[in-house]
Protein backbone atom coordinates (compact mmCIF):
# COMPACT_ATOMS: atom_id res chain seq x y z
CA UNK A 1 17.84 11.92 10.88
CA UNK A 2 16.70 14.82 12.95
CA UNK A 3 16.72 17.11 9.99
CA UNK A 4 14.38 14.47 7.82
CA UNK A 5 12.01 14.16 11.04
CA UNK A 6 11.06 17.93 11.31
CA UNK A 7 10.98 18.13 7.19
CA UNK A 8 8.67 15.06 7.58
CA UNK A 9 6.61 16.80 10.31
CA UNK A 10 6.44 19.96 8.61
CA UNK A 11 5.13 18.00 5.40
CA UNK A 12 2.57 16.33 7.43
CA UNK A 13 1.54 19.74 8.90
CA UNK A 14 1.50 21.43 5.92
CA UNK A 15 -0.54 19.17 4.13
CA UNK A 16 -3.30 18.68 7.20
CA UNK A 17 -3.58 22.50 7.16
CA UNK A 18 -4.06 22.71 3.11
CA UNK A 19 -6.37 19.80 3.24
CA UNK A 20 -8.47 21.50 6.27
CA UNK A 21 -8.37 24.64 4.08
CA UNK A 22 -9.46 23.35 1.02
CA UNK A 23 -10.93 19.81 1.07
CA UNK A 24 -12.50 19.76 4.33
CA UNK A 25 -16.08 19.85 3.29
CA UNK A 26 -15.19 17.79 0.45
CA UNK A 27 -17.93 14.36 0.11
CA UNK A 28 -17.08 10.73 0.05
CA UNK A 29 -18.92 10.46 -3.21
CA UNK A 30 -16.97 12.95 -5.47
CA UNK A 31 -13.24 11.95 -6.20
CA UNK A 32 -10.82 14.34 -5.64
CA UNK A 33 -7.56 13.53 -6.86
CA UNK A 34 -5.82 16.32 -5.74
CA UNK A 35 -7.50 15.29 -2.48
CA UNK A 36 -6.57 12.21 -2.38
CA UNK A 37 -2.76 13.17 -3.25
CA UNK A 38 -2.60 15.01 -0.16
CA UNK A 39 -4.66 11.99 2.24
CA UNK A 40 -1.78 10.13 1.26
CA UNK A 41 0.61 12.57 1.74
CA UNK A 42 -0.24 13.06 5.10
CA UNK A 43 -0.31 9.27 5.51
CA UNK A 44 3.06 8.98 4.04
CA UNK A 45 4.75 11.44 6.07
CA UNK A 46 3.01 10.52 9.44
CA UNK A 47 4.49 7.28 8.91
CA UNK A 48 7.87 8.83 8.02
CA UNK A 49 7.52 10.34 11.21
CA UNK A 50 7.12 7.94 13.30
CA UNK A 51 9.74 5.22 12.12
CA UNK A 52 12.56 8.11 12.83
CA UNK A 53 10.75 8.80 16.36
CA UNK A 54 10.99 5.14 17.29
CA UNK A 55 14.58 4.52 15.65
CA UNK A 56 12.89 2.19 13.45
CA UNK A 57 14.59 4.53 10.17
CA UNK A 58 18.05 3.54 11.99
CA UNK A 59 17.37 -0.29 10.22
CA UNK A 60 16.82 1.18 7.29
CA UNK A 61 19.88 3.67 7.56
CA UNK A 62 22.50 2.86 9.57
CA UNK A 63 22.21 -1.06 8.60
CA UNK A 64 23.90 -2.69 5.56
CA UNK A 65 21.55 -3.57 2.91
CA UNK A 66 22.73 -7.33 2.73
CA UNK A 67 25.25 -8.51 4.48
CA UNK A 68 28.42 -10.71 3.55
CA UNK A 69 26.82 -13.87 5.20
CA UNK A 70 23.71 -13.39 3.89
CA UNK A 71 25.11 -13.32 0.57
CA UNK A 72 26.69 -16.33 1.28
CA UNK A 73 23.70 -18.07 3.04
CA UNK A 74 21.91 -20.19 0.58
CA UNK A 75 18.53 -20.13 3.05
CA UNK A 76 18.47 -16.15 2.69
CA UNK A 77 18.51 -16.30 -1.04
CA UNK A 78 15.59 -18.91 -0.76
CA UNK A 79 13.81 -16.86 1.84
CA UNK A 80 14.45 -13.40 -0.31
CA UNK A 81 13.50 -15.12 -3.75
CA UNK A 82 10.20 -16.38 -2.73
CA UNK A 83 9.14 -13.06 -1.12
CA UNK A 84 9.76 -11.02 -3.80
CA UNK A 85 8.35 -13.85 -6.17
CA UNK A 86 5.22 -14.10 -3.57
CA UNK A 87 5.15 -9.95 -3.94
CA UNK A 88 5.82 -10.20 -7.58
CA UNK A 89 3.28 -12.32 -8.61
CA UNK A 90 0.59 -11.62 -5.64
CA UNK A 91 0.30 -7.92 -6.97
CA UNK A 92 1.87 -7.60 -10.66
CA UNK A 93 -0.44 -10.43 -11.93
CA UNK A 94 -2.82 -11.86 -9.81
CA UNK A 95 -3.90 -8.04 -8.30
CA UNK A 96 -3.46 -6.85 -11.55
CA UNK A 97 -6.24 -9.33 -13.38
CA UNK A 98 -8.60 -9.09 -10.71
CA UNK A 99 -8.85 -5.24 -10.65
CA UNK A 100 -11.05 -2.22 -12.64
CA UNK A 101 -9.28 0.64 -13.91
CA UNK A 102 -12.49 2.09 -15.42
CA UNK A 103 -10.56 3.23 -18.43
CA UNK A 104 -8.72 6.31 -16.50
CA UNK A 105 -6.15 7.49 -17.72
CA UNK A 106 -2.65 6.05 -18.06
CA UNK A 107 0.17 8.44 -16.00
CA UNK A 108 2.61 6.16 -15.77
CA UNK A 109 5.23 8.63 -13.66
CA UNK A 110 2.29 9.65 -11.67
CA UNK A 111 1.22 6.53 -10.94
CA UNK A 112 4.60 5.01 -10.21
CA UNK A 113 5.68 7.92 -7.73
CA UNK A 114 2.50 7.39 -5.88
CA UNK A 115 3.50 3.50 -5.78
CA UNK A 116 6.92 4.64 -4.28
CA UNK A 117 5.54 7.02 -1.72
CA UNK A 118 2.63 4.97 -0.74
CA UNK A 119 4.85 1.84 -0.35
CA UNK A 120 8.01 3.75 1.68
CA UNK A 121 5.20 5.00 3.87
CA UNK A 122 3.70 1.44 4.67
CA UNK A 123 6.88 0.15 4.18
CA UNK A 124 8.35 2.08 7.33
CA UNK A 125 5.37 1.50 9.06
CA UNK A 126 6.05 -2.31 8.93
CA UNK A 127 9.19 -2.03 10.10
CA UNK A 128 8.10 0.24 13.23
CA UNK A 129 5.75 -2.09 14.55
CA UNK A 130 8.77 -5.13 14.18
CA UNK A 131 11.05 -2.44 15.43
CA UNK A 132 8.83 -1.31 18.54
CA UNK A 133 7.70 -5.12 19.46
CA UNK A 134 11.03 -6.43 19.48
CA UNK A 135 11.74 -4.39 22.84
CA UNK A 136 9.37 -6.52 24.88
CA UNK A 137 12.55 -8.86 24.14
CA UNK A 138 10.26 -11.58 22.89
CA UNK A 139 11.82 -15.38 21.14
CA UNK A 140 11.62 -14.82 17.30
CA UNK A 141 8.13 -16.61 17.04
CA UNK A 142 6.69 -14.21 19.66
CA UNK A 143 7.91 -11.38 18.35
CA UNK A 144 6.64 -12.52 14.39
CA UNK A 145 3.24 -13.79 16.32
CA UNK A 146 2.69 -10.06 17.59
CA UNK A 147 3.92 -8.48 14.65
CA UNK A 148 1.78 -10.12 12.90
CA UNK A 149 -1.39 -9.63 14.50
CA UNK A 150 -0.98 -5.80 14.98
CA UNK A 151 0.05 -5.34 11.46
CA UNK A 152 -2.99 -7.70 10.07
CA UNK A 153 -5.42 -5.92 12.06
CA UNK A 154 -3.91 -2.39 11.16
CA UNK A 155 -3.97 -3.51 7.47
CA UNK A 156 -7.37 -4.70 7.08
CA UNK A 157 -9.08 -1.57 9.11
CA UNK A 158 -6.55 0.79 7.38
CA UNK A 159 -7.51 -0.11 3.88
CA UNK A 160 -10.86 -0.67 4.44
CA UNK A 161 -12.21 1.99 6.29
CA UNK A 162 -9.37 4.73 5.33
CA UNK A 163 -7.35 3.90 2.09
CA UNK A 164 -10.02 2.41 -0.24
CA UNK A 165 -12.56 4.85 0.81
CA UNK A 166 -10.86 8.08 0.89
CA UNK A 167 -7.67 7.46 -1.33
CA UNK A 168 -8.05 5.31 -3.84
CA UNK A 169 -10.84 5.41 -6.76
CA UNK A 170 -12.63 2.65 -7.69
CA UNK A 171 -11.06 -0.77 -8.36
CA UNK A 172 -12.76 -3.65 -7.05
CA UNK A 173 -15.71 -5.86 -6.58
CA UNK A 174 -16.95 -7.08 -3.02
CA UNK A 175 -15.87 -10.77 -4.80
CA UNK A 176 -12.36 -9.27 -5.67
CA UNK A 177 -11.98 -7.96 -2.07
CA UNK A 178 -12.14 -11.20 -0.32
CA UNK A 179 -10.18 -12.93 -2.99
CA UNK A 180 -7.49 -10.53 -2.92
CA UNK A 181 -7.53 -10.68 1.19
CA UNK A 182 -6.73 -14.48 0.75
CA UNK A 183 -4.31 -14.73 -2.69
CA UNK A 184 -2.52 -11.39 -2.42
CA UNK A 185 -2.25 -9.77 1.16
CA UNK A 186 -2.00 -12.40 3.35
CA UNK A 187 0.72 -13.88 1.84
CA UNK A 188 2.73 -11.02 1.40
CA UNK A 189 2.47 -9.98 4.73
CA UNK A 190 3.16 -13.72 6.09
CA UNK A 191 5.82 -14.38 3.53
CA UNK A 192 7.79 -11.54 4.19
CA UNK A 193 7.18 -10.21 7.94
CA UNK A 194 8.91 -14.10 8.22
CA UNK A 195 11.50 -13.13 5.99
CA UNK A 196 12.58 -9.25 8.01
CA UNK A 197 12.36 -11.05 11.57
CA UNK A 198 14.99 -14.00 10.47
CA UNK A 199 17.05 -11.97 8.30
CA UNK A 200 16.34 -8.36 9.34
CA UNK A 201 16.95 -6.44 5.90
CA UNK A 202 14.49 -3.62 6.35
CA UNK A 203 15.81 -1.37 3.34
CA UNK A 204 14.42 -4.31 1.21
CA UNK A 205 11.35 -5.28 3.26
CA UNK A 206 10.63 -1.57 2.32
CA UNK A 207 11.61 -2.01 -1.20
CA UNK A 208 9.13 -4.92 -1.67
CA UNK A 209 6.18 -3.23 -0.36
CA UNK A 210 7.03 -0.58 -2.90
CA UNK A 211 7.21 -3.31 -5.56
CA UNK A 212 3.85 -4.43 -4.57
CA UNK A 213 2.14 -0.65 -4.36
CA UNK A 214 4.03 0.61 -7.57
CA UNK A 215 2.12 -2.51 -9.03
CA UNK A 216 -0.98 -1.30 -7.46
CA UNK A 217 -0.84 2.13 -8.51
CA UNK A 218 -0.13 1.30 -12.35
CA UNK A 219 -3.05 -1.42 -12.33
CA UNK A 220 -5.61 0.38 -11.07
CA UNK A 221 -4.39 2.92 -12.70
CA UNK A 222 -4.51 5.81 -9.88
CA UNK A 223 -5.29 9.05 -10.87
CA UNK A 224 -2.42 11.65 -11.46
CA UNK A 225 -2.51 14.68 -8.80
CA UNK A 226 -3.46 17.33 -11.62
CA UNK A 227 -6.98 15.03 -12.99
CA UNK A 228 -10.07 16.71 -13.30
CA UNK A 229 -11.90 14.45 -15.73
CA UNK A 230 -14.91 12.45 -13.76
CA UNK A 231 -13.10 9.64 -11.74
CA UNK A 232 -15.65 7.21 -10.25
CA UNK A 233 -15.56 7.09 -6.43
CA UNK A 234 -15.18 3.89 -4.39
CA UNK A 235 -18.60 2.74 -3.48
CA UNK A 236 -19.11 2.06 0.29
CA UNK A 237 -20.95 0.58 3.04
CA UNK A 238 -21.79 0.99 6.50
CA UNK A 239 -18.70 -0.39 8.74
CA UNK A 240 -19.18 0.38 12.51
CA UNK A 241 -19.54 3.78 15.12
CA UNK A 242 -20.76 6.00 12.31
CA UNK A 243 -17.91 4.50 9.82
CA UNK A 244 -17.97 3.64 6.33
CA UNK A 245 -16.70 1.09 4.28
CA UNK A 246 -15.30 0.27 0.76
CA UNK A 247 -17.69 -2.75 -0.34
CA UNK A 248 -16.71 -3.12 -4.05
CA UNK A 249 -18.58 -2.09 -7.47
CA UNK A 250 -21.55 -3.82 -8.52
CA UNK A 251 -23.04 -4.33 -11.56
CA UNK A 252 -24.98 -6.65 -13.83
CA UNK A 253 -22.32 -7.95 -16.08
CA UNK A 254 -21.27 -11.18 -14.05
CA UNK A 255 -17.55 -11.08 -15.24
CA UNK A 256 -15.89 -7.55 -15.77
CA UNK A 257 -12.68 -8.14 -15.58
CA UNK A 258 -13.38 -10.12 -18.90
CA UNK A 259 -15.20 -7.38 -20.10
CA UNK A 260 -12.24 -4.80 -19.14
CA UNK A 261 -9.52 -7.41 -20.66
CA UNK A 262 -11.67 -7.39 -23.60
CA UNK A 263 -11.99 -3.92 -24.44
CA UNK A 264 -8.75 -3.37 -23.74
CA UNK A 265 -7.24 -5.44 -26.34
CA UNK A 266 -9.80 -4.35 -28.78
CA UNK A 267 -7.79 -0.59 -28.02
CA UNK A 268 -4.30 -1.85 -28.63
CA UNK A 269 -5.82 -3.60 -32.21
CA UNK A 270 -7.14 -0.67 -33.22
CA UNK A 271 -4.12 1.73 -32.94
């Protein structure tokens, strides 16, 4: 574990300096892939980082995947089904319909990887707030209430003010933002943060956030490191202390995800 901490931390280090080098300067309003590559990165490998610092990687590690009771427990099969169904369907069709991909490019491998870095990053990240809580040597319910909150707040500040500003391209509309807030994110992270503190199977809490970000990633179709065709950048509001926020495209067609469903099926009958 030692040896993947410093590799981790030299990453993260590596890819702060390159970014300070060569993106500093770099606008909201241009996308950058290979900028936004290395946000994440850095992201990614923080969070790597700190889930070996805490011993939170030691769940993920040194602990059986499933165990033999599980396997025999008919409420953990219940309890595992319907978070990876609530995952499943909350991202790989109900994210999936109600997002833009603005015709960029498909890079399937590309976008994948990104899916699997993002979600072992966020995935980890989960698990070290679970990890760190359950010290204060709270009942179950007060350790899922205060997991909960810190990991809803972190969430909702993280991808507004961070992830869907600086990372991500363009995908949504300010109606698609609250919807997916109530249809797709909540219940994955009350479905299965309920799920990890009964049952405690972090490699697959892990593995379901990476489910759920592959999904994103393919969807939105997220640009491949090496793009340098135009990309359109997320648009953004004011947030709070000098912040901005994502706030969603706008335009005057009144239903383009019927518009983008549309054209794409008039692609795949015409070759």
């Amino acid at each position: 574990m030692t040896v993947v901490a410093v590799l981790a931390a030299l990453v993260c280090v590596g890819l702060i300096v390159w970014y300070a080098t060569r993106y500093r300067n770099l606008g909201q309003q241009r996308y950058s892939a290979p900028a936004s590559w290395t946000r994440a990165g850095i992201f990614v490998s923080a969070c790597w980082v700190l889930s070996i610092a805490t011993g939170a990687a030691r769940e993920i590690t040194d602990h059986p995947i499933v165990t033999s009771s599980q396997l025999h427990s008919g409420a953990w099969w219940a309890w595992t089904v319907a978070s990876f169904v609530t995952v499943g369907v909350g991202y790989w069709v109900i994210w999936a319909r109600w997002t833009l991909h603005f015709d960029r490019r498909r890079a399937i491998g590309a976008q994948i990887l990104m899916g699997i870095l993002w979600g072992s990053g966020a995935g980890q990240l989960f698990v070290t707030v679970v990890h760190v809580v359950d010290r204060l040597g709270l009942p179950k319910w007060g350790l899922w209430l205060a997991s909960y909150a810190i990991i809803s707040t972190w969430q909702g500040l993280f991808q507004d003010l961070f992830w869907d500003v600086w990372v991500s391209p363009e995908h949504d509309t300010p109606w698609s933002i609250i919807r997916k807030v109530i249809v797709t994110h909540i219940p994955n992270v009350t479905m299965t943060l309920t799920w990890f503190v009964l049952y405690r199977n972090a490699a697959l809490w892990v593995a379901v956030e990476s489910m759920a970000l592959v999904g994103a990633c393919v969807f939105m179709r997220f640009p491949p490191w090496w793009e340098r065709d135009h990309v359109l950048a997320p648009t953004t509001g004011p947030a709070f202390a000098g912040l901005i926020r994502a706030t969603g495209y706008e335009s005057d067609d009144r239903d383009p995800y019927a518009t983008q469903r549309a054209s794409d099926r008039a692609k795949v009958n015409a070759g």
